[in-house]
PDB file of N, CA and C in Angstrom:
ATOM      1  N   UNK A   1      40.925 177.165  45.714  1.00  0.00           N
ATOM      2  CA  UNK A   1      41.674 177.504  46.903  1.00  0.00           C
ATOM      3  C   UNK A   1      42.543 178.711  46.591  1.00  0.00           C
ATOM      4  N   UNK A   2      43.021 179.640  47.426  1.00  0.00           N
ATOM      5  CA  UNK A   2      43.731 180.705  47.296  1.00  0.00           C
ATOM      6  C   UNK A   2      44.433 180.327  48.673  1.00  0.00           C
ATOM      7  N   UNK A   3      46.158 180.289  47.817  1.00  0.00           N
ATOM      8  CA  UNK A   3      46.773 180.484  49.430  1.00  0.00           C
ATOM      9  C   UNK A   3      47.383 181.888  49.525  1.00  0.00           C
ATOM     10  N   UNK A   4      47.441 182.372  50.673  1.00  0.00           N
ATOM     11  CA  UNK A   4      47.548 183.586  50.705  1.00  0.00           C
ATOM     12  C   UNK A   4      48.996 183.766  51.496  1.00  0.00           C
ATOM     13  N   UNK A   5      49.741 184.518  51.600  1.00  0.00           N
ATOM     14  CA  UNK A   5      51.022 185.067  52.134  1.00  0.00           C
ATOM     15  C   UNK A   5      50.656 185.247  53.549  1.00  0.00           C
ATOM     16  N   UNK A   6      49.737 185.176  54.559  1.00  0.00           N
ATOM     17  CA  UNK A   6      49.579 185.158  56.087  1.00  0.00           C
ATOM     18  C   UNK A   6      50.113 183.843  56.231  1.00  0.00           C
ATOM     19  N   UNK A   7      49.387 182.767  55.147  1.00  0.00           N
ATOM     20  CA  UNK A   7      50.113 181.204  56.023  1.00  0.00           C
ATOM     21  C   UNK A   7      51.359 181.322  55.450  1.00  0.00           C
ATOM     22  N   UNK A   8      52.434 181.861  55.701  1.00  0.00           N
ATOM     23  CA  UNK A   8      53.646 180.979  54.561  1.00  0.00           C
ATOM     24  C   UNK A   8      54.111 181.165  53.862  1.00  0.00           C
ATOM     25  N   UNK A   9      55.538 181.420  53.301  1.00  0.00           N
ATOM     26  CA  UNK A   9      56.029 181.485  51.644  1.00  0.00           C
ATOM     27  C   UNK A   9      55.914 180.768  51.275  1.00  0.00           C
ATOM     28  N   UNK A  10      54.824 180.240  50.495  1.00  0.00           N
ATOM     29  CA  UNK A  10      54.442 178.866  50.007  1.00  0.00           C
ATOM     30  C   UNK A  10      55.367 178.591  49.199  1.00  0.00           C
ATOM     31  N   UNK A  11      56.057 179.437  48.246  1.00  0.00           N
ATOM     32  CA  UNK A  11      57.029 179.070  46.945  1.00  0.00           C
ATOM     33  C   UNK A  11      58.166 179.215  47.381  1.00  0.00           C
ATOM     34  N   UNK A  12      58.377 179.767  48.087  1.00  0.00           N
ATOM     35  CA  UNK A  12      60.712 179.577  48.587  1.00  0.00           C
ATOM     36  C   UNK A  12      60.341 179.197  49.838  1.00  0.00           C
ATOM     37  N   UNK A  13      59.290 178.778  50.314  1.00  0.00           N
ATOM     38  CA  UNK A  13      59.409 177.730  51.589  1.00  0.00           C
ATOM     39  C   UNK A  13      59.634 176.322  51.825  1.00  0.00           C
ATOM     40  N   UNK A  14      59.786 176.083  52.780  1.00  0.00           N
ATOM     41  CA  UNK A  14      60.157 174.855  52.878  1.00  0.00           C
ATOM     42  C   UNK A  14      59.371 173.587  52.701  1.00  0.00           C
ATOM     43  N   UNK A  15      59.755 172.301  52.740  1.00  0.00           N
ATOM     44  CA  UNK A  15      58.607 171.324  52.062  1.00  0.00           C
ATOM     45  C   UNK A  15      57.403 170.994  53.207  1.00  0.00           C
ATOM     46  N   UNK A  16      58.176 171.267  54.276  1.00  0.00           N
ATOM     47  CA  UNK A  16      57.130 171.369  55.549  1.00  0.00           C
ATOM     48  C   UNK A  16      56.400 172.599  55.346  1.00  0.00           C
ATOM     49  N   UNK A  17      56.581 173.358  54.985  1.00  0.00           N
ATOM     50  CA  UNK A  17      55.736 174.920  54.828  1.00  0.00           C
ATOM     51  C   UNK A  17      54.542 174.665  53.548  1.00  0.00           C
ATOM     52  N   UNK A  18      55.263 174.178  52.805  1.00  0.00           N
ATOM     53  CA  UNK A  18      54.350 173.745  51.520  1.00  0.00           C
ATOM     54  C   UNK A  18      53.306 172.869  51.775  1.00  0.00           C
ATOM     55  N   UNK A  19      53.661 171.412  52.747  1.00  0.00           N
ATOM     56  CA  UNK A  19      52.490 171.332  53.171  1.00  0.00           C
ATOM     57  C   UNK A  19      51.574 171.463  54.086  1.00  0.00           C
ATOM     58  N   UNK A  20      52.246 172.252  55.257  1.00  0.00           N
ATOM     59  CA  UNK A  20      51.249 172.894  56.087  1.00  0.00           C
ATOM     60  C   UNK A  20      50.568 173.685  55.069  1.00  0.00           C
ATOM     61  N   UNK A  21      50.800 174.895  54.646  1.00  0.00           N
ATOM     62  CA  UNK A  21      49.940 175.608  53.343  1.00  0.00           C
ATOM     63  C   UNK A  21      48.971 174.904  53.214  1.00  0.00           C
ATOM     64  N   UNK A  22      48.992 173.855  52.200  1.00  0.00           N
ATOM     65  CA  UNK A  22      48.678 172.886  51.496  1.00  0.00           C
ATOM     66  C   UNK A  22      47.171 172.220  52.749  1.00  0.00           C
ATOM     67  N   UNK A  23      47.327 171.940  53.409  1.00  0.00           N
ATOM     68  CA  UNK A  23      46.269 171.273  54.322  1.00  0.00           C
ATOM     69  C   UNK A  23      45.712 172.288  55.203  1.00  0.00           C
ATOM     70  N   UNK A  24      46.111 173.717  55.275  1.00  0.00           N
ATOM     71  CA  UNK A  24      45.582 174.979  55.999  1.00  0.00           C
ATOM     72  C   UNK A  24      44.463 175.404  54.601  1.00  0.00           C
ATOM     73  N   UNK A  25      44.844 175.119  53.485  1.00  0.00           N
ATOM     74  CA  UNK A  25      43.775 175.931  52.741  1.00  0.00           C
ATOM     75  C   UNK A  25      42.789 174.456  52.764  1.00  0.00           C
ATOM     76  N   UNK A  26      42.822 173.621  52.887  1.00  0.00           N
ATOM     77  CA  UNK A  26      42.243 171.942  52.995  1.00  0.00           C
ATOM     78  C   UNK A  26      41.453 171.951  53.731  1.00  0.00           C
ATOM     79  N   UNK A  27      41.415 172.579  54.566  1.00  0.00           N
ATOM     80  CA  UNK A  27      40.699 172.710  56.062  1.00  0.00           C
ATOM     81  C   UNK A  27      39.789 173.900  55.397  1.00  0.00           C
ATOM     82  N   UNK A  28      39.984 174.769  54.961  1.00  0.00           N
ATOM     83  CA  UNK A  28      39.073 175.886  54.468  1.00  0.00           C
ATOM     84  C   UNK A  28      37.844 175.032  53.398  1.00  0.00           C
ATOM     85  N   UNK A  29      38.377 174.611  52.607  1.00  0.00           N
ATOM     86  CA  UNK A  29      37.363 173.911  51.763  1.00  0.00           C
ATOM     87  C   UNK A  29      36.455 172.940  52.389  1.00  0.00           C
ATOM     88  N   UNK A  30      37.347 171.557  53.510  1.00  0.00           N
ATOM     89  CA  UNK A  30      36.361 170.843  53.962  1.00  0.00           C
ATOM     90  C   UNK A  30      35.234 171.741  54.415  1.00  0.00           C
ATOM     91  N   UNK A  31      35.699 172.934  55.294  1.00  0.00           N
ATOM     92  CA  UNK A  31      34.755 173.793  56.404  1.00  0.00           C
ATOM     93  C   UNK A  31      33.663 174.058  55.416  1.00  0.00           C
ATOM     94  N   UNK A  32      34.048 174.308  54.199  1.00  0.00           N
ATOM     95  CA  UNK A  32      33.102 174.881  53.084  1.00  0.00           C
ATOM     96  C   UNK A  32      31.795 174.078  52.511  1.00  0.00           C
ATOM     97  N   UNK A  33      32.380 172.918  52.440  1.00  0.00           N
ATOM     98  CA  UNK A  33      32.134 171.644  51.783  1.00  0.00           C
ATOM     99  C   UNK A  33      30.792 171.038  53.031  1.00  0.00           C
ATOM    100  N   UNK A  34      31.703 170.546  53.915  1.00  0.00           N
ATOM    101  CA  UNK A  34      30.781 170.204  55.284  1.00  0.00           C
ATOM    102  C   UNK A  34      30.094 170.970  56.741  1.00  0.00           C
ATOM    103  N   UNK A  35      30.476 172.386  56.852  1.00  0.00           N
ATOM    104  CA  UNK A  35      29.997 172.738  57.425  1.00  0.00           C
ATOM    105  C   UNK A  35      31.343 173.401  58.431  1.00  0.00           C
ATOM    106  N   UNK A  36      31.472 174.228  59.264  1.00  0.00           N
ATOM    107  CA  UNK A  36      32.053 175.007  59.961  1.00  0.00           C
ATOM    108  C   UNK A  36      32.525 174.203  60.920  1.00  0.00           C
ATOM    109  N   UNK A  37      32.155 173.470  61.706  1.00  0.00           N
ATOM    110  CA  UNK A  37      32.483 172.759  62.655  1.00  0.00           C
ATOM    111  C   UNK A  37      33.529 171.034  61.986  1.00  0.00           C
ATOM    112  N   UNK A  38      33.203 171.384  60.973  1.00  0.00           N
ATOM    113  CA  UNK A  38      34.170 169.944  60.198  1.00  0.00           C
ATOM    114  C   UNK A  38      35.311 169.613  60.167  1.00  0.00           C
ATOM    115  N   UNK A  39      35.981 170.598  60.483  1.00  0.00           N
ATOM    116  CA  UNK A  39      37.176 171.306  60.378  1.00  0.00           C
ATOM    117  C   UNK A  39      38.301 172.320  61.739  1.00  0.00           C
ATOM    118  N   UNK A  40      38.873 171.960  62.230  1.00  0.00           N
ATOM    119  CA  UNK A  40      39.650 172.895  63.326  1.00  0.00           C
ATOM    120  C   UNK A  40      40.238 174.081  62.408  1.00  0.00           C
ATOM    121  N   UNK A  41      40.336 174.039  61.171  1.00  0.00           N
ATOM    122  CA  UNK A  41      40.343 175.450  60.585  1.00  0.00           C
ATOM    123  C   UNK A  41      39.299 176.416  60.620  1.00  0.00           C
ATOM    124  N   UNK A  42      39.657 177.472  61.300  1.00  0.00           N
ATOM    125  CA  UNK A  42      38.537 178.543  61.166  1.00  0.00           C
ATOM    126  C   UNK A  42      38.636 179.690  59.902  1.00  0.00           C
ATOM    127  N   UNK A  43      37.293 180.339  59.688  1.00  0.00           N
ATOM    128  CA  UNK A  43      37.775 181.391  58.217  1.00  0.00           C
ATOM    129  C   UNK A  43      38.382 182.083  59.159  1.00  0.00           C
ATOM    130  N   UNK A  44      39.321 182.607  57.770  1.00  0.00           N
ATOM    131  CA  UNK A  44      40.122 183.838  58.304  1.00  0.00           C
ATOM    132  C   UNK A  44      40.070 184.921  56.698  1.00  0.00           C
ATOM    133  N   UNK A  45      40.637 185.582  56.893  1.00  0.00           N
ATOM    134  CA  UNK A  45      40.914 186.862  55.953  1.00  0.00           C
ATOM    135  C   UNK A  45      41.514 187.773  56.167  1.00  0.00           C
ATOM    136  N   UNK A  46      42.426 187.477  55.004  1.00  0.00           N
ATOM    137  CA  UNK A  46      43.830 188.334  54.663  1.00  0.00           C
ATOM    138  C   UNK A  46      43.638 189.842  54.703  1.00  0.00           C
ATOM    139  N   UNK A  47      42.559 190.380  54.995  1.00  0.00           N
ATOM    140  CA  UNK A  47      42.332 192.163  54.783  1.00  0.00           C
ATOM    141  C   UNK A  47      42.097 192.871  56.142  1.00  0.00           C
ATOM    142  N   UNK A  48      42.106 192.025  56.771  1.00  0.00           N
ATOM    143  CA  UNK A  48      41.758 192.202  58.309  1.00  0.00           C
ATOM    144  C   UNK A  48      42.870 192.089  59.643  1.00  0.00           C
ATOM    145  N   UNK A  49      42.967 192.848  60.363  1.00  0.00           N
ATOM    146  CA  UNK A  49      43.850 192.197  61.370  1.00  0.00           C
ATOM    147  C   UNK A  49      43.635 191.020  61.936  1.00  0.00           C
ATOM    148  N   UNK A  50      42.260 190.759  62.328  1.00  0.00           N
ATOM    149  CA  UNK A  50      41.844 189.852  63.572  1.00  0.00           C
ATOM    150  C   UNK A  50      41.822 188.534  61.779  1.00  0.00           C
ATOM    151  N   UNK A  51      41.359 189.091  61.330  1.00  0.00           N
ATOM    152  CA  UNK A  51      41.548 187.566  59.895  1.00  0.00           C
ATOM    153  C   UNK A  51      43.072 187.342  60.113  1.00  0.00           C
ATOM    154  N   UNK A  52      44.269 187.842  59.861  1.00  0.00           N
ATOM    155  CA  UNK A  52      45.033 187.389  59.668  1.00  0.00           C
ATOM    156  C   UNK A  52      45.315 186.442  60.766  1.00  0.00           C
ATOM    157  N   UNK A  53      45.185 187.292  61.954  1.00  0.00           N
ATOM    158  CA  UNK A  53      45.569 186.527  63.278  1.00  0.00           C
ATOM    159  C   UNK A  53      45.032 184.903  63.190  1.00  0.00           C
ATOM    160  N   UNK A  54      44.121 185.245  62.911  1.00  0.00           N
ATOM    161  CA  UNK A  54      43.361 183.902  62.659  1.00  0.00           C
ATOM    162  C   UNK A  54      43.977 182.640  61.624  1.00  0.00           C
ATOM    163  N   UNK A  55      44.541 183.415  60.764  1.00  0.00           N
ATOM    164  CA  UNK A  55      45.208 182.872  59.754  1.00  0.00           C
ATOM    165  C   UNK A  55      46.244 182.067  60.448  1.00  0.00           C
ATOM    166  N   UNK A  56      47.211 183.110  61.410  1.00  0.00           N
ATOM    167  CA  UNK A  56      48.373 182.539  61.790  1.00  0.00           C
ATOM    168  C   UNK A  56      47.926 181.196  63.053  1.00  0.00           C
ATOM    169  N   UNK A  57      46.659 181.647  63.454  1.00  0.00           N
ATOM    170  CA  UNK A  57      46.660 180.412  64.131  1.00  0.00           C
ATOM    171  C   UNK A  57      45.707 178.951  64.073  1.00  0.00           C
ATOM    172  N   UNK A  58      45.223 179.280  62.642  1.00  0.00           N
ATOM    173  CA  UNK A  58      44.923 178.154  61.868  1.00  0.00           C
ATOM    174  C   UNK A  58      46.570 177.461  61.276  1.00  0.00           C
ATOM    175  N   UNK A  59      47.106 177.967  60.966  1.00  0.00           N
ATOM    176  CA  UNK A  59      48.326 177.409  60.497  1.00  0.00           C
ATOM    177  C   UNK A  59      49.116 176.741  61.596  1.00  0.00           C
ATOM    178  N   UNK A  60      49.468 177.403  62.548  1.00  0.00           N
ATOM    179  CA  UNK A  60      49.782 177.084  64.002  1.00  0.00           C
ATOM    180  C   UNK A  60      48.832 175.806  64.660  1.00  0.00           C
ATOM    181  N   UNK A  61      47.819 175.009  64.098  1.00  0.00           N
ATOM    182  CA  UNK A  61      46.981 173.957  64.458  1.00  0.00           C
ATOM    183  C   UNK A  61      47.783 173.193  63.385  1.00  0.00           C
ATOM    184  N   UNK A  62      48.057 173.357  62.231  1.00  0.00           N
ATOM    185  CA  UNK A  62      48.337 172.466  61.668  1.00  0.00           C
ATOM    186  C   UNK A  62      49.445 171.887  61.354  1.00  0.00           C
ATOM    187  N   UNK A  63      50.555 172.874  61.986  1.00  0.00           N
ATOM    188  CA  UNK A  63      52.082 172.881  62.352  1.00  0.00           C
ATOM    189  C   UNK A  63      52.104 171.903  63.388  1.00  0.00           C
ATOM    190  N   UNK A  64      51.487 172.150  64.556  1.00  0.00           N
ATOM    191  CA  UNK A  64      51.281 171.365  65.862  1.00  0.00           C
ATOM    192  C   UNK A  64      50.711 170.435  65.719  1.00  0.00           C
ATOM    193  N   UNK A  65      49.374 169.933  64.800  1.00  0.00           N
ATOM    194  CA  UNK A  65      48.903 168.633  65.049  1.00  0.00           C
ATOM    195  C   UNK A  65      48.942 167.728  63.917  1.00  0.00           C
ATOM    196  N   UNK A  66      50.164 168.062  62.598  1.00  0.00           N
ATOM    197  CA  UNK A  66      50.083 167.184  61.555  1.00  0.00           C
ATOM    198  C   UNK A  66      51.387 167.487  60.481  1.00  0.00           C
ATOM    199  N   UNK A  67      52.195 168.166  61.269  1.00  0.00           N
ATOM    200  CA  UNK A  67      53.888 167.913  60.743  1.00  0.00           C
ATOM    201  C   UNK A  67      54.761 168.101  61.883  1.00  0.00           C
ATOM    202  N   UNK A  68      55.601 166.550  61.600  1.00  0.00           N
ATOM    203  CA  UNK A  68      56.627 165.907  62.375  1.00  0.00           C
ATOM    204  C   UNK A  68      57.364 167.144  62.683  1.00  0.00           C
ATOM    205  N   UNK A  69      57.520 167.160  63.965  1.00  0.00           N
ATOM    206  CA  UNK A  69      59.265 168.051  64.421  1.00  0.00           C
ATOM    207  C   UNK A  69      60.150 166.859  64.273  1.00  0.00           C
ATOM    208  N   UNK A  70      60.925 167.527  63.920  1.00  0.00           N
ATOM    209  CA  UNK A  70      62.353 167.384  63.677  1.00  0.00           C
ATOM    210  C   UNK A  70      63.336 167.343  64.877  1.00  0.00           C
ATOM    211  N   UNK A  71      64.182 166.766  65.308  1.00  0.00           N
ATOM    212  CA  UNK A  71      64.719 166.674  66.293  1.00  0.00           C
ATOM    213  C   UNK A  71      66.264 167.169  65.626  1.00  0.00           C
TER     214      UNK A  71
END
C-alpha cells in the first residue's frame, strides 16, 4: 500500500484521519484483490488532476460512510 498526501496527513493527523487513510488505501487493495466493482473506492492517482480529485473523493466516501461524527 502507498498512502499518499491527497488522502490526508497521515502522520500529524488526527486518529480519525489515520484511519480514514488507513481503510481508503484498504479499499484500493480489496479493488485489486477482487475486482473493481468490490470496493466503493475507485483508482485514483496522485500525478494527475482528475486522480487526485478522485482521491479526495474516495476519502470523502469513507469519511461519510465509516467514521463517527462527533457532535
Amino acid at each position: 500500500m502507498t498512502i499518499n498526501t491527497a488522502a490526508g496527513n497521515f502522520v500529524t493527523g488526527s486518529l480519525d484521519v489515520q484511519a480514514a487513510t488507513l481503510l481508503h488505501e484498504l479499499g484500493h487493495a480489496m479493488s485489486f484483490l477482487f475486482g473493481s466493482d468490490f470496493s466503493a473506492i475507485k483508482k485514483d492517482d496522485p500525478l494527475t488532476q482528475a486522480g487526485r480529485d478522485q482521491s479526495k473523493a474516495n476519502q470523502k466516501t469513507i469519511e461519510d460512510k465509516c467514521i463517527k461524527k462527533k457532535k
